[in-house]
Protein backbone atom coordinates (compact mmCIF):
# COMPACT_ATOMS: atom_id res chain seq x y z
CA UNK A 1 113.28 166.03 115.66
CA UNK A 2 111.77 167.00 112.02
CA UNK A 3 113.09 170.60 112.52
CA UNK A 4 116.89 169.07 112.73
CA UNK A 5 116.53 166.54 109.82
CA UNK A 6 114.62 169.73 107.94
CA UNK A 7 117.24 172.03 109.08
CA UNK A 8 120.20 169.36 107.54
CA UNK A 9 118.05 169.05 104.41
CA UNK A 10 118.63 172.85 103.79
CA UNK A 11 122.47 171.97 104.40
CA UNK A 12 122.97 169.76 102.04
CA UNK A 13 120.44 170.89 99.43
CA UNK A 14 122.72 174.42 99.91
CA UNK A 15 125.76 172.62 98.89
CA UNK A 16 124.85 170.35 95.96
CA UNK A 17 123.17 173.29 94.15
CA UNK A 18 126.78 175.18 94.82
CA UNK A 19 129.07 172.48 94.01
CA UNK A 20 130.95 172.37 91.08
CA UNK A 21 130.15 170.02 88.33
CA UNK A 22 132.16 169.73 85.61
CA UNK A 23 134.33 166.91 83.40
CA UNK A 24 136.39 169.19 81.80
CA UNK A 25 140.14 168.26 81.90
CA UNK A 26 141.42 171.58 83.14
CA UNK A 27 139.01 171.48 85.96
CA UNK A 28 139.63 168.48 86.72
CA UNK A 29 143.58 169.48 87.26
CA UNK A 30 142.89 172.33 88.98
CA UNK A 31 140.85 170.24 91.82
CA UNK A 32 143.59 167.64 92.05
CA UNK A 33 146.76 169.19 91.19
CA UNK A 34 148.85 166.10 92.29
CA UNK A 35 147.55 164.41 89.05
CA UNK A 36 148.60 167.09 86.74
CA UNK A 37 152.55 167.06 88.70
CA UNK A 38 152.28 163.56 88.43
CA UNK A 39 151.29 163.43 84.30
CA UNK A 40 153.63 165.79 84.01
CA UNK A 41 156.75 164.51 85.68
CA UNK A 42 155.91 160.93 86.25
CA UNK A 43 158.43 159.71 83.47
CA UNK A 44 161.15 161.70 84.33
CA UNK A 45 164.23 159.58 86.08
CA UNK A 46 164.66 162.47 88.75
CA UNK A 47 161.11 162.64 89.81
CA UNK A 48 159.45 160.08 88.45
CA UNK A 49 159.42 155.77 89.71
C-alpha cells in the first residue's frame, strides 16, 4: 500500500513543480480564451447580450 500512495506522491509532486503559475493578464487569456472573446465582443449588439 505505501508504494502506491508513494508512487501518486511522485505524480502529483511531478505536476505542481511543472504547472504554470502566473497572474499575468496575457496568460491568463491565453488559458481561457472564452474570456478574452467575451471582453472583447461582449458589448457588441451582434454578439454580445
Amino acid at each position: 500500500m505505501i508504494r502506491k500512495v508513494n508512487s501518486a506522491y511522485r505524480v502529483l509532486l511531478d505536476y505542481v513543480t511543472e504547472y504554470r503559475f502566473s497572474f499575468a493578464e496575457d496568460e491568463f487569456y491565453e488559458q481561457n480564451p472564452e474570456t478574452w472573446i467575451w471582453l472583447q465582443f461582449g458589448d457588441d449588439p451582434l454578439w454580445g447580450k
